[in-house]
Protein backbone atom coordinates (compact mmCIF):
# COMPACT_ATOMS: atom_id res chain seq x y z
CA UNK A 1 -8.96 -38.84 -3.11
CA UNK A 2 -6.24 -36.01 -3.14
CA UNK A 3 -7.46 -32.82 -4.71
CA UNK A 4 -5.54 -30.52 -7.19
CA UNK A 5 -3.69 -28.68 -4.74
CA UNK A 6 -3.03 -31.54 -3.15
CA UNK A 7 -1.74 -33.24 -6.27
CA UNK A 8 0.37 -29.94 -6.89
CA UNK A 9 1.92 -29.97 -3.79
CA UNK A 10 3.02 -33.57 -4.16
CA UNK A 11 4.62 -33.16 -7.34
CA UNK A 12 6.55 -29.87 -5.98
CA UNK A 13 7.81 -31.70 -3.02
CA UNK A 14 8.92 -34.28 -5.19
CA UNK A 15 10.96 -31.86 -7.33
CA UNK A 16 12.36 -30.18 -3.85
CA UNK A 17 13.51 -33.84 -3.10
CA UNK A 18 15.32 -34.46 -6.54
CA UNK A 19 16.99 -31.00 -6.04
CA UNK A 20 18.11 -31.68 -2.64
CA UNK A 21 16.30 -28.42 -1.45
CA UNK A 22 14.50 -30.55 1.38
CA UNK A 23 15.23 -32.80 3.34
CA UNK A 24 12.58 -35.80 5.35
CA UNK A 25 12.94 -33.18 8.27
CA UNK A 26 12.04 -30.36 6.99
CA UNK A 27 9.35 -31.57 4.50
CA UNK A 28 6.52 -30.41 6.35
CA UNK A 29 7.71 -27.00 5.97
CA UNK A 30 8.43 -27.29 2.53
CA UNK A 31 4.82 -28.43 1.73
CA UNK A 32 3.09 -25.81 4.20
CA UNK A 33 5.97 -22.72 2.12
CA UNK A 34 5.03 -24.30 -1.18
CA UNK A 35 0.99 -23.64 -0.61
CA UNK A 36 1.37 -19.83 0.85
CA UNK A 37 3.76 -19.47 -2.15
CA UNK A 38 0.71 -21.16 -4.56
CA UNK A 39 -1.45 -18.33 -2.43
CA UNK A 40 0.97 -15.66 -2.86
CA UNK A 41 0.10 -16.54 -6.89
CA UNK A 42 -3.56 -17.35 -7.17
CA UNK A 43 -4.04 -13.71 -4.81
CA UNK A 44 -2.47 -12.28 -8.31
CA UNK A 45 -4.56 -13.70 -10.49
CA UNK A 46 -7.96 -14.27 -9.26
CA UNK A 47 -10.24 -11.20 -10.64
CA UNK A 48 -12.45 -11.41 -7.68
CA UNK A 49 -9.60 -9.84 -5.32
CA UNK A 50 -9.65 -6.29 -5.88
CA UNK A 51 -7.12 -6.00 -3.05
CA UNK A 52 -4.54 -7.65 -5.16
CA UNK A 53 -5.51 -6.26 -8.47
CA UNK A 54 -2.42 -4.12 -8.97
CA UNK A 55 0.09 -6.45 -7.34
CA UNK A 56 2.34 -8.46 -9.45
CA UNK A 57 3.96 -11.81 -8.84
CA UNK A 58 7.53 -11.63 -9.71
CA UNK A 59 8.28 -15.27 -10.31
CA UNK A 60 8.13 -18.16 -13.28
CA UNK A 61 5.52 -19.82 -11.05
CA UNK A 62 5.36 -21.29 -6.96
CA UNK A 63 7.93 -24.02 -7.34
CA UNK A 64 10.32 -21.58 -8.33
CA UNK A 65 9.05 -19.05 -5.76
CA UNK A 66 9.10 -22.20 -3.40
CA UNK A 67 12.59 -22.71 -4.51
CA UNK A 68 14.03 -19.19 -4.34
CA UNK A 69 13.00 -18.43 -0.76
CA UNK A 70 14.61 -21.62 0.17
CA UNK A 71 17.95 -20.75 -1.79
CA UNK A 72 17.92 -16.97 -1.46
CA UNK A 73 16.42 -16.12 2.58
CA UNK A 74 18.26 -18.74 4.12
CA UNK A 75 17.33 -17.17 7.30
CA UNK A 76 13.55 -16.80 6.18
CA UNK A 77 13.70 -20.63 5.74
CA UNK A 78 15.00 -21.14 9.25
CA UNK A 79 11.98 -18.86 10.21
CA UNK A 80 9.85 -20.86 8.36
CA UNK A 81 10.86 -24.27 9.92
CA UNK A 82 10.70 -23.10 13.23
CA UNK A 83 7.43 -21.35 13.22
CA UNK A 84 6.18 -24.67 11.30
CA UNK A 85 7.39 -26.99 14.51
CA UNK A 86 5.52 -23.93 16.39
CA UNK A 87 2.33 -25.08 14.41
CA UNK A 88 2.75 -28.52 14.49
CA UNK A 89 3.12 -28.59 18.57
CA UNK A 90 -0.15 -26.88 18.69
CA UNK A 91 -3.77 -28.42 18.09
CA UNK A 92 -3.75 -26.90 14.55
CA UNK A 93 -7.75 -26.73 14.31
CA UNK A 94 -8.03 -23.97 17.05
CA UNK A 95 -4.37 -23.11 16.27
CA UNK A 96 -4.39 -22.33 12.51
CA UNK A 97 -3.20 -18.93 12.66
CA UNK A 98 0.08 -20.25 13.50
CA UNK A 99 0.75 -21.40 10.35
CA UNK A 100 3.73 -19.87 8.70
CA UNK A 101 2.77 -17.51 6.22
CA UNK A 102 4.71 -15.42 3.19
CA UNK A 103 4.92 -11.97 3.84
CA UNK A 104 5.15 -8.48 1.99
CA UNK A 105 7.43 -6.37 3.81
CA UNK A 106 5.91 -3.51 1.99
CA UNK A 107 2.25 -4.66 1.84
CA UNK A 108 2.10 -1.94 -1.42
CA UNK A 109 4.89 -3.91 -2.91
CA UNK A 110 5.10 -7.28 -5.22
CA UNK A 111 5.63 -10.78 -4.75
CA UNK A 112 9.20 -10.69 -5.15
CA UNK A 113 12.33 -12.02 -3.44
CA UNK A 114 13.08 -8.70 -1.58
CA UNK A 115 9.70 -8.14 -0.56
CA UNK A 116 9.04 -11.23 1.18
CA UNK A 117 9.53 -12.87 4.46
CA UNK A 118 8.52 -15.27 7.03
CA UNK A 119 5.45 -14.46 9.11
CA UNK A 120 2.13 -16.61 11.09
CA UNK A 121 -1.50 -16.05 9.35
CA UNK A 122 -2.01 -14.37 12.88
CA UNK A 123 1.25 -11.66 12.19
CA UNK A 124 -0.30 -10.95 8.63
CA UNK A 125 -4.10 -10.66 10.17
CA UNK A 126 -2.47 -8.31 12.75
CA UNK A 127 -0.40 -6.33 10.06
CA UNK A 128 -3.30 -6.05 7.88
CA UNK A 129 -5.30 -4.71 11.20
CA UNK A 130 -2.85 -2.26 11.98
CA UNK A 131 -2.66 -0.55 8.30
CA UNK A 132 -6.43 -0.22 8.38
CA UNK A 133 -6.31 1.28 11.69
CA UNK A 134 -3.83 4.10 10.66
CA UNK A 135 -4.74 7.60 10.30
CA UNK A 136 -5.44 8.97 6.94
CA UNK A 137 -6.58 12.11 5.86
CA UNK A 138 -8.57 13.18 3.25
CA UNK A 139 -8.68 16.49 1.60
CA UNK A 140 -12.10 17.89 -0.36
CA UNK A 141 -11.88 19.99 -3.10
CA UNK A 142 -14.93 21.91 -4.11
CA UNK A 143 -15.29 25.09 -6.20
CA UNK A 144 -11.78 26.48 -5.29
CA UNK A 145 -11.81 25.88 -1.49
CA UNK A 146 -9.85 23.26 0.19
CA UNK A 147 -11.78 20.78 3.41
CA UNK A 148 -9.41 18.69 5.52
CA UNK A 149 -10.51 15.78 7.68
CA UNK A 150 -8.38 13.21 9.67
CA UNK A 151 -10.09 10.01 10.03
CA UNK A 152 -8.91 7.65 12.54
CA UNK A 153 -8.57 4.51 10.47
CA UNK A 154 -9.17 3.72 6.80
CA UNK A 155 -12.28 1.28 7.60
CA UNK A 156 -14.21 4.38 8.72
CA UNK A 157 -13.60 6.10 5.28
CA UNK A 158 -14.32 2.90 3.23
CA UNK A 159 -18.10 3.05 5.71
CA UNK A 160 -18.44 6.61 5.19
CA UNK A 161 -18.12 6.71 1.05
CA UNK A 162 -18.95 3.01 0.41
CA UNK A 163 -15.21 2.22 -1.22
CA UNK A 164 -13.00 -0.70 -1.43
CA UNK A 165 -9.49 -0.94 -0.74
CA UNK A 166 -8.30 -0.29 -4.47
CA UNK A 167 -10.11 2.76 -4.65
CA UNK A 168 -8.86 4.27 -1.33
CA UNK A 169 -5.46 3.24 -2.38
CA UNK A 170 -6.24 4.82 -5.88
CA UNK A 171 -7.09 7.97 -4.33
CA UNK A 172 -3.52 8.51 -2.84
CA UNK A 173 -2.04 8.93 -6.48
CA UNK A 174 -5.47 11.07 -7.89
CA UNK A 175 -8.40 12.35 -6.70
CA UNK A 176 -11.72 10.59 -6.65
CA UNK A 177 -14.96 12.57 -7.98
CA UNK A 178 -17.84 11.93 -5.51
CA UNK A 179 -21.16 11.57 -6.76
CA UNK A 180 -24.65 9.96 -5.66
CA UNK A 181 -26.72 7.42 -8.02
CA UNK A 182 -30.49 8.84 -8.63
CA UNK A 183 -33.85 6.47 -8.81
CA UNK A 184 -33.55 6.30 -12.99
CA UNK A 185 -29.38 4.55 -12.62
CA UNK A 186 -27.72 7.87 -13.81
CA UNK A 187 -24.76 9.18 -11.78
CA UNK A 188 -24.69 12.30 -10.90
CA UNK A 189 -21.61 14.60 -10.27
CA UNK A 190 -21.35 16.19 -6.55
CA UNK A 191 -18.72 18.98 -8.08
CA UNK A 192 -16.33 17.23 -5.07
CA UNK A 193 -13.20 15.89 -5.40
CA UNK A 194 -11.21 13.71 -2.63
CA UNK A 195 -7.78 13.05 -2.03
CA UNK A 196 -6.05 10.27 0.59
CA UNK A 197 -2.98 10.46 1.94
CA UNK A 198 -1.34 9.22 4.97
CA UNK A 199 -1.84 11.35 8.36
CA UNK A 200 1.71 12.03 10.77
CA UNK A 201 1.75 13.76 13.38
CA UNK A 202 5.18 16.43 13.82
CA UNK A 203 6.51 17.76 17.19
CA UNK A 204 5.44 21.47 16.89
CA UNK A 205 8.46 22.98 15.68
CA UNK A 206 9.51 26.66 17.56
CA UNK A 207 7.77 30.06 16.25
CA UNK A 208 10.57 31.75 15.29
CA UNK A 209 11.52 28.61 12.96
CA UNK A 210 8.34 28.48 11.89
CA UNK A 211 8.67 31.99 10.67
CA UNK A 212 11.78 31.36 9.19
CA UNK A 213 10.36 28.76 6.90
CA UNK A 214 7.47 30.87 6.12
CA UNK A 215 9.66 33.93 5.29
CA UNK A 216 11.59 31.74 3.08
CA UNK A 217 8.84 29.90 1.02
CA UNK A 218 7.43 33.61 0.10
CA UNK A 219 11.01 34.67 -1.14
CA UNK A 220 11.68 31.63 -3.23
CA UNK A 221 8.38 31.95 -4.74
CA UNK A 222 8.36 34.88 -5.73
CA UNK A 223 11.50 35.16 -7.08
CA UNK A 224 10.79 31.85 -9.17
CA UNK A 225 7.55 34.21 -10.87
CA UNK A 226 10.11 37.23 -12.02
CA UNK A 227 12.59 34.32 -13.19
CA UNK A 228 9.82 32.68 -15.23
CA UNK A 229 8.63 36.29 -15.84
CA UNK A 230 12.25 36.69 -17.65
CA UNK A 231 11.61 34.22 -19.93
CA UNK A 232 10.73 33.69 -23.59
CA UNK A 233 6.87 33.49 -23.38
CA UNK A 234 4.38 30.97 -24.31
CA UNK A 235 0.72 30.35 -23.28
CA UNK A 236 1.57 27.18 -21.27
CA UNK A 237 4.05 29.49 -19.19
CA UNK A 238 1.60 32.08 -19.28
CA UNK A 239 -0.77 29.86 -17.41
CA UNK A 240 1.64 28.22 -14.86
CA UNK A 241 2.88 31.57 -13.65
CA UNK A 242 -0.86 32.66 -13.12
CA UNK A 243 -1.10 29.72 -11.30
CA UNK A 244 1.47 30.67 -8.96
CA UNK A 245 0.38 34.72 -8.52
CA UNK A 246 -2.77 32.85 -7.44
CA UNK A 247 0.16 31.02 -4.51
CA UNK A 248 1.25 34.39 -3.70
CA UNK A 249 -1.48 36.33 -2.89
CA UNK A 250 -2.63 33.32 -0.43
CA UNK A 251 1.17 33.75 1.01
CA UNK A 252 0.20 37.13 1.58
CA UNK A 253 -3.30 36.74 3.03
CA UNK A 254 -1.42 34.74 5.44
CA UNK A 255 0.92 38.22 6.07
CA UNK A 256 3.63 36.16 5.22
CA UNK A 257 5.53 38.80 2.61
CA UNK A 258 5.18 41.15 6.31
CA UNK A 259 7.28 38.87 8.33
């Protein structure tokens, strides 16, 4: 007795056929792009995937994601045939993750046509491998003073705060408040805030460029204070330009107004 994917994929293929997308040779493919494309959708909406919760999937439904790739990556769909005759020359119980697979080309992007592309489940297991294994850093803010820490792969932060994926993403566009849960359920507040953001690595540039920069961040800043200084004043001003006198006396503990 078929199932309801099954039943779903029968009635797509069908469609394909009557739109002369397919063709008896290429069928398999069709039916293996239609189900990752059915993935690609139920990833979107099923509430128990965190990971997915803020991606969006940019199409009336998978027939006419199905449909698109076929029309609009012709060269994704050649992809997709041959890594499909790839799988299907395989034993494809201990070969499954050679199965074609849909793709985000930016893994923080949609499910849309320009974000998607041919891969195996083993190229998308590896991808996913390599993003976790890139160096972050996170910065801690307590009580004025700033903490840096470079962590060799996201996993290790998600072990060492207890997070998921969402929330370390989340904590690359604002900072996360730490705080510990005592024996009567009540949260409380650590006073530390956390920041993400992705670690690189620069060739060390020459001193005397280095100084050149340095030089030049202290002038522009403090010429941008006496400009705002000039101005018509307001408390909201007021506030900002305290904010950066607090910028220029760091510059200076650094002795950079001295070189």
């Amino acid at each position: 007795m078929l199932n309801g994917r099954d039943v779903m994929t029968n009635r797509a293929i069908a469609e394909l056929y009557r739109l002369e997308k397919i063709f008896k040779e290429n069928e398999a493919a069709a039916r293996t792009l239609y189900r990752s494309c059915l993935q690609s959708y139920q990833r979107t909406t099923d509430k128990t995937k965190p990971a997915y919760k803020e991606v969006e999937f940019h199409f009336d439904n998978p027939l006419d994601m199905t449909i698109q790739f076929i029309t609009n990556l012709p060269k994704e769909w050649e992809k997709w045939q041959m890594q499909q005759l790839l799988f299907d020359d395989r034993d494809q119980e201990s070969n499954y993750k050679m199965r074609p697979s849909i793709d985000r080309k930016n893994s923080n992007g949609h499910y849309e046509i320009n974000n998607i592309q041919t891969d195996s489940i083993k190229g998308n297991y590896t991808e996913a491998s390599n993003r976790r294994r890139k160096k972050t850093a996170l910065i801690e803010i307590k009580n004025g003073e700033l903490r840096f820490k470079v962590y060799e792969s996201q996993t290790e932060i998600k072990d060492e705060f207890n997070i998921s994926n969402t929330k370390l993403n989340s904590m690359k566009k604002q900072p996360y408040k730490l705080g510990v849960l005592k024996e009567d359920g009540a949260v409380m507040a650590l006073g530390k805030q956390i920041i993400a953001m992705e670690y690189k690595e620069y060739p060390p540039r020459q001193k005397e460029e280095q100084i050149r920069l340095d030089k030049q961040s202290y002038i522009d800043l403090k010429e941008r204070i006496e400009l705002l200084e000039g101005l018509s004043f307001d408390k909201k001003r007021s506030d900002h330009i305290e904010k950066l006198k607090g910028n220029l006396a760091l510059y200076r503990k650094f002795g950079w107004d001295k070189l």
